[in-house]
Structure formats: structure tokens, C-alpha cells
C-alpha atoms as a PDB file:
ATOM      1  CA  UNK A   1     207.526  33.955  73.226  1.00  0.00           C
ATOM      2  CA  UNK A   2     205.404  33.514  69.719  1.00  0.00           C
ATOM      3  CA  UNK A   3     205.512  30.390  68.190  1.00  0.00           C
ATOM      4  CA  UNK A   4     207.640  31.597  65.143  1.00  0.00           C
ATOM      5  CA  UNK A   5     209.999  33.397  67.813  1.00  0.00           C
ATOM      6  CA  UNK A   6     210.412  29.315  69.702  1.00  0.00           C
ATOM      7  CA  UNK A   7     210.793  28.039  66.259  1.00  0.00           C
ATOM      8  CA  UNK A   8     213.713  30.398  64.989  1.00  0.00           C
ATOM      9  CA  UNK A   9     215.291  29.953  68.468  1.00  0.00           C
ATOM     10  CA  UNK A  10     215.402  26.721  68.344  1.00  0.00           C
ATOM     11  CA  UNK A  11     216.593  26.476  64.840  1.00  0.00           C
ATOM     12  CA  UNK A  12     220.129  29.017  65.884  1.00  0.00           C
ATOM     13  CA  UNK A  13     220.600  26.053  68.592  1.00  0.00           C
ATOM     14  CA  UNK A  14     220.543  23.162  65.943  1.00  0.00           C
ATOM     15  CA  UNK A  15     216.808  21.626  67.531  1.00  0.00           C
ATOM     16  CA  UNK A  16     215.514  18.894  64.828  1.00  0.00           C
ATOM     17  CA  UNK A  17     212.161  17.682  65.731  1.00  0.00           C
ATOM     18  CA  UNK A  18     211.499  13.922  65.629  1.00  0.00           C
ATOM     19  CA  UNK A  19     208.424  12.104  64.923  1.00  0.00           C
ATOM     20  CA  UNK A  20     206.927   8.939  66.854  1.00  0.00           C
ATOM     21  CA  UNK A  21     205.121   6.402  64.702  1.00  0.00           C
ATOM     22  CA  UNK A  22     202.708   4.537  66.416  1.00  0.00           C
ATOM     23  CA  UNK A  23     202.996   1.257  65.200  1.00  0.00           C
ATOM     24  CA  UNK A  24     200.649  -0.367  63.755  1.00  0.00           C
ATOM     25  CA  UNK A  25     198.553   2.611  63.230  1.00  0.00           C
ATOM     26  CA  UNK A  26     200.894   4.982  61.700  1.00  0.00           C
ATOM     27  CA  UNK A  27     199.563   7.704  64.213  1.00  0.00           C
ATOM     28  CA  UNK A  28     202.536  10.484  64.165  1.00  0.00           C
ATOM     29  CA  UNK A  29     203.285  12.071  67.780  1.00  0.00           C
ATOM     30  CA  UNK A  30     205.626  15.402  66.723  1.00  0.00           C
ATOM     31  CA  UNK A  31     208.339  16.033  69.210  1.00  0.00           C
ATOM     32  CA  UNK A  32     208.532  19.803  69.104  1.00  0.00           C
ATOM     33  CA  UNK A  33     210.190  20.424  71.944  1.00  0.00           C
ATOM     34  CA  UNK A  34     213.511  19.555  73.125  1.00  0.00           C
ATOM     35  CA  UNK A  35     212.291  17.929  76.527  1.00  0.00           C
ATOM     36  CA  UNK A  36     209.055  15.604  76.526  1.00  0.00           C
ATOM     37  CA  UNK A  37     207.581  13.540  79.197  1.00  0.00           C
ATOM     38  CA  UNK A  38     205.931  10.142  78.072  1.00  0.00           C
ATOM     39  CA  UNK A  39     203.727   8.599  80.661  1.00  0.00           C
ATOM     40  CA  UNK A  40     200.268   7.612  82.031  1.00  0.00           C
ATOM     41  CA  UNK A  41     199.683  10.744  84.314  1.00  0.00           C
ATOM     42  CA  UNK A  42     197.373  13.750  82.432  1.00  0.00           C
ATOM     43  CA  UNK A  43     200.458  16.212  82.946  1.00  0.00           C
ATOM     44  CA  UNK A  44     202.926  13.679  80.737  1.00  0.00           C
ATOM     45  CA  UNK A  45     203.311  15.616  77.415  1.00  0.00           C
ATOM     46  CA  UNK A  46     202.723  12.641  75.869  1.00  0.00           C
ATOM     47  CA  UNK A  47     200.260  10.376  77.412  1.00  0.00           C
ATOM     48  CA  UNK A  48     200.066   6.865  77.201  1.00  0.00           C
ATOM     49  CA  UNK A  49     197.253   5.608  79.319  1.00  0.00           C
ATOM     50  CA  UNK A  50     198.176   1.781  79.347  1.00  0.00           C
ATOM     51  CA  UNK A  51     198.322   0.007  83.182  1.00  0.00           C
ATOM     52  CA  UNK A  52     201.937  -0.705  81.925  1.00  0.00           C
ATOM     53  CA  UNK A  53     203.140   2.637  81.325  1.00  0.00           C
ATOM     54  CA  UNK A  54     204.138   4.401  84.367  1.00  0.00           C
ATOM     55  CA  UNK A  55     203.143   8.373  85.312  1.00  0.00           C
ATOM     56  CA  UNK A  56     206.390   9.316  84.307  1.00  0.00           C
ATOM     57  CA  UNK A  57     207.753   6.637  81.980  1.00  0.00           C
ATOM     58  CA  UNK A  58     210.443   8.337  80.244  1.00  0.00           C
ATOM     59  CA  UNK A  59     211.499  11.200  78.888  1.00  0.00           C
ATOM     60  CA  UNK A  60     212.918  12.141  75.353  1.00  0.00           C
ATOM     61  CA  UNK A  61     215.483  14.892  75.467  1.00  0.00           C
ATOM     62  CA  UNK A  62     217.456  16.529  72.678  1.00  0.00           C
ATOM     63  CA  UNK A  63     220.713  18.067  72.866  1.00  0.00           C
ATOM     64  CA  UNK A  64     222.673  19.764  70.165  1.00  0.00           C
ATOM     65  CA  UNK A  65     225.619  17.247  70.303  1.00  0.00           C
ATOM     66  CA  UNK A  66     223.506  14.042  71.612  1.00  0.00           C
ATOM     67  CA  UNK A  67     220.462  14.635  68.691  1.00  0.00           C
ATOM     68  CA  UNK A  68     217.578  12.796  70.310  1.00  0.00           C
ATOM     69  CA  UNK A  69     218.058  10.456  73.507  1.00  0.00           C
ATOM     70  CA  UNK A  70     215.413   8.207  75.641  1.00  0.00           C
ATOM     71  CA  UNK A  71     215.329   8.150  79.116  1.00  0.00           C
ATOM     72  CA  UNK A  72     213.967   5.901  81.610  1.00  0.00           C
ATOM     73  CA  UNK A  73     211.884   7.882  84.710  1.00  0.00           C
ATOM     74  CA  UNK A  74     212.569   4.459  86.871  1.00  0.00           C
ATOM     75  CA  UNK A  75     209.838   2.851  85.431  1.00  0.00           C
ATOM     76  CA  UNK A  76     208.555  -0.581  86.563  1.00  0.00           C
ATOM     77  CA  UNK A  77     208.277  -1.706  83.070  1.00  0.00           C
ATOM     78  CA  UNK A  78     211.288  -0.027  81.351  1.00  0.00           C
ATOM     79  CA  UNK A  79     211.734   0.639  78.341  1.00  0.00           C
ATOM     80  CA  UNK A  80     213.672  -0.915  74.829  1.00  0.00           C
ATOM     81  CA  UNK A  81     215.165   0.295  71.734  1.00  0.00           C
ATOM     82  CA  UNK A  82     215.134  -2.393  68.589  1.00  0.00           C
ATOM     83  CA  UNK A  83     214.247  -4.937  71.355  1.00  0.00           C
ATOM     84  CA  UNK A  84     216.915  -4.327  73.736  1.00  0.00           C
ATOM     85  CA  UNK A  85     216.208  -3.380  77.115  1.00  0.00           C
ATOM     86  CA  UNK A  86     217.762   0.657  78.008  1.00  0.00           C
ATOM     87  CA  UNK A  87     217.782   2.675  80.945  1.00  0.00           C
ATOM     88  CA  UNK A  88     219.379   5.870  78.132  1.00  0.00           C
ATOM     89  CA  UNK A  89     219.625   5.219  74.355  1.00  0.00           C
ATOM     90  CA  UNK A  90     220.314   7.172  71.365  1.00  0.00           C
ATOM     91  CA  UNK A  91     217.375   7.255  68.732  1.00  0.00           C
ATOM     92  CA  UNK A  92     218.196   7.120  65.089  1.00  0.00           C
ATOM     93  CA  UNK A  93     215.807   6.681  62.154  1.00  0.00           C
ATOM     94  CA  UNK A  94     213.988   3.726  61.635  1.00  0.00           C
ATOM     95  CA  UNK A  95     214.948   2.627  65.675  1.00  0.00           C
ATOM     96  CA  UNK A  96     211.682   1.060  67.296  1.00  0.00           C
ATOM     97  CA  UNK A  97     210.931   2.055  70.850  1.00  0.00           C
ATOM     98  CA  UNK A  98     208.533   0.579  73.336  1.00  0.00           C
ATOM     99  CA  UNK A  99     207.251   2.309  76.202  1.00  0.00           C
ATOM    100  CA  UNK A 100     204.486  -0.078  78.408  1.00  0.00           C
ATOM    101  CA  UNK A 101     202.185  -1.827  75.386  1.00  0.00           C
ATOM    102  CA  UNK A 102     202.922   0.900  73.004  1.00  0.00           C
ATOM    103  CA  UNK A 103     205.399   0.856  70.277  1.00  0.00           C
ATOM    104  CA  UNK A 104     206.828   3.969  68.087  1.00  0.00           C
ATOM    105  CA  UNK A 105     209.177   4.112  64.965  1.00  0.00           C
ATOM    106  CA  UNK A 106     211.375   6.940  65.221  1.00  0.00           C
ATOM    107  CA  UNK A 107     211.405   9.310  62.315  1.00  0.00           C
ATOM    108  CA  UNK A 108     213.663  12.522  62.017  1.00  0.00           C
ATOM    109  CA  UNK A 109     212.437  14.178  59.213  1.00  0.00           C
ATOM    110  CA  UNK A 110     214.235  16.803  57.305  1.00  0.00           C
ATOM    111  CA  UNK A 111     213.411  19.954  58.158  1.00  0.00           C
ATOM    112  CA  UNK A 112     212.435  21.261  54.903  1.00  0.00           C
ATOM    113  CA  UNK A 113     209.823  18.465  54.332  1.00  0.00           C
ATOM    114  CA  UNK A 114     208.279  18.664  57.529  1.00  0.00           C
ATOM    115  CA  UNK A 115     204.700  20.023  57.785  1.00  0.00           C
ATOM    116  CA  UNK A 116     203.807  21.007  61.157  1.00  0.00           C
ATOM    117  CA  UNK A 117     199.853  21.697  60.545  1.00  0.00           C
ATOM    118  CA  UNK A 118     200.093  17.776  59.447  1.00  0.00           C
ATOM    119  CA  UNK A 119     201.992  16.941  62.385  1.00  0.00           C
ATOM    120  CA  UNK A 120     199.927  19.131  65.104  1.00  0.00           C
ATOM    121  CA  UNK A 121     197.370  17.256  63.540  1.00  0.00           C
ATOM    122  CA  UNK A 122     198.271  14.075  64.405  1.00  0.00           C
ATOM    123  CA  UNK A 123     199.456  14.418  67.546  1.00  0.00           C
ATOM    124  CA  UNK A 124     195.607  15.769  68.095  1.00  0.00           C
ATOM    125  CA  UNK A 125     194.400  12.322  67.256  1.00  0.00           C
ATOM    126  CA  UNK A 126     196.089  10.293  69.543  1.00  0.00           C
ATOM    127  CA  UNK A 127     196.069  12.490  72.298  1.00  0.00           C
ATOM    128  CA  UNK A 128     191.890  11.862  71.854  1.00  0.00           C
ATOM    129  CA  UNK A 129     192.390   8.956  71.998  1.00  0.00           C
ATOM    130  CA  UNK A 130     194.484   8.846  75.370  1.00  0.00           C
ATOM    131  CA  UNK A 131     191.690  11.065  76.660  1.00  0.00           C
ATOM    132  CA  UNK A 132     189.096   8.721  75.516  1.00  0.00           C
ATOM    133  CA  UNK A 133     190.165   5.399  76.766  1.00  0.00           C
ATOM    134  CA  UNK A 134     188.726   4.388  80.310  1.00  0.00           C
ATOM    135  CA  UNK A 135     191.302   5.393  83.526  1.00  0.00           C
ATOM    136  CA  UNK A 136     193.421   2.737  85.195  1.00  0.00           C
END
């Protein structure tokens, strides 16, 4: 399936893409999928390679009624939303979520303003510098 065929798909099924700020770099991770993997392991979709992040952290997951949720993978560390402590949490705009030493402002920005080349961009940079940090 082409890119533009995914994207048109997913756009007949109500999928909304969500960002993830990095705080306090402002690095933007685009969730363009409906089912990511966040964790320390090289096969997480989006890797966080922190000795408090485990393999398979969480995972983010969007579903046309839910919008986008947060799960934890039984992680030793856990995760929180807004400071809270969650095993599964709904993610709205402006909601902060920490995964291990990392922490994220969730954006869900509207479609028509988006700009994926910006976004695939981004989420370039900080996957370099995942790669580029020592192993744990």
C-alpha cells in the first residue's frame, strides 16, 4: 500500500495523528500510525534509550471512538499523565506524559495545518539521537 493509499485509508476511518513534544527541547515525534511502540529496544517505533525506559514501555494506540490512549507494556518504571501515575489514559492536548526520564506534550494538530515533511523531519532528529547515545 502507497503512502497516499495509508493516508486516505486512514482518513475514511477517522485516524488523527498526534504529535509528541519533547520537553524541553521542543523535538516533535509524529504519531502516524494508529499503533506505536515506545521503548528502549531498536525494534520500539519510538525509541527511548534511557536505563529507565523499558524494551517495551508502552504503547500509544488510537481508536476511532477512544482518539489517542497510552498504555503501559508492564513496565518497571510506569508511566504518568499530568503527574499522575496510569497503567491506560486518555491523551488530550496540552496533557504531559512521561515515559522513563523523558517527557512529551501531547499535541493533536488539525489536520489541515499539519505538515508531514516538517514532522518526518523531526521525528528524524530524535531518532539520531536515540541511535547516537551510548547502549545501556
Amino acid at each position: 500500500m502507497s503512502d497516499s493509499t495509508a493516508t486516505r485509508t486512514m482518513a475514511k476511518t477517522g485516524f488523527r495523528t498526534m504529535r509528541l513534544v519533547m520537553r524541553p527541547t521542543g523535538l516533535t515525534v509524529l504519531c502516524n500510525r494508529p499503533n506505536l511502540v515506545m521503548g528502549r529496544h531498536r525494534s520500539a517505533d519510538i525509541r527511548l534509550p534511557l536505563p529507565d525506559v523499558s524494551r517495551r514501555h508502552c504503547r500509544l494506540a488510537f481508536t476511532p471512538a477512544a482518539g489517542w490512549r497510552v498504555i503501559d507494556m508492564d513496565s518497571l518504571n510506569g508511566i504518568s499523565v499530568n503527574g499522575e501515575r496510569v497503567t491506560v489514559a486518555e491523551l488530550r492536548p496540552g496533557d504531559h506524559l512521561s515515559v522513563g526520564g523523558f517527557s512529551f506534550e501531547i499535541d493533536l494538530p488539525d489536520e489541515r495545518l499539519s505538515d508531514p515533511e516538517i514532522d518526518l523531519n523531526h521525528q528524524h532528529v530524535l531518532r539520531s539521537i536515540a541511535d547516537s547515545l551510548p547502549p545501556v
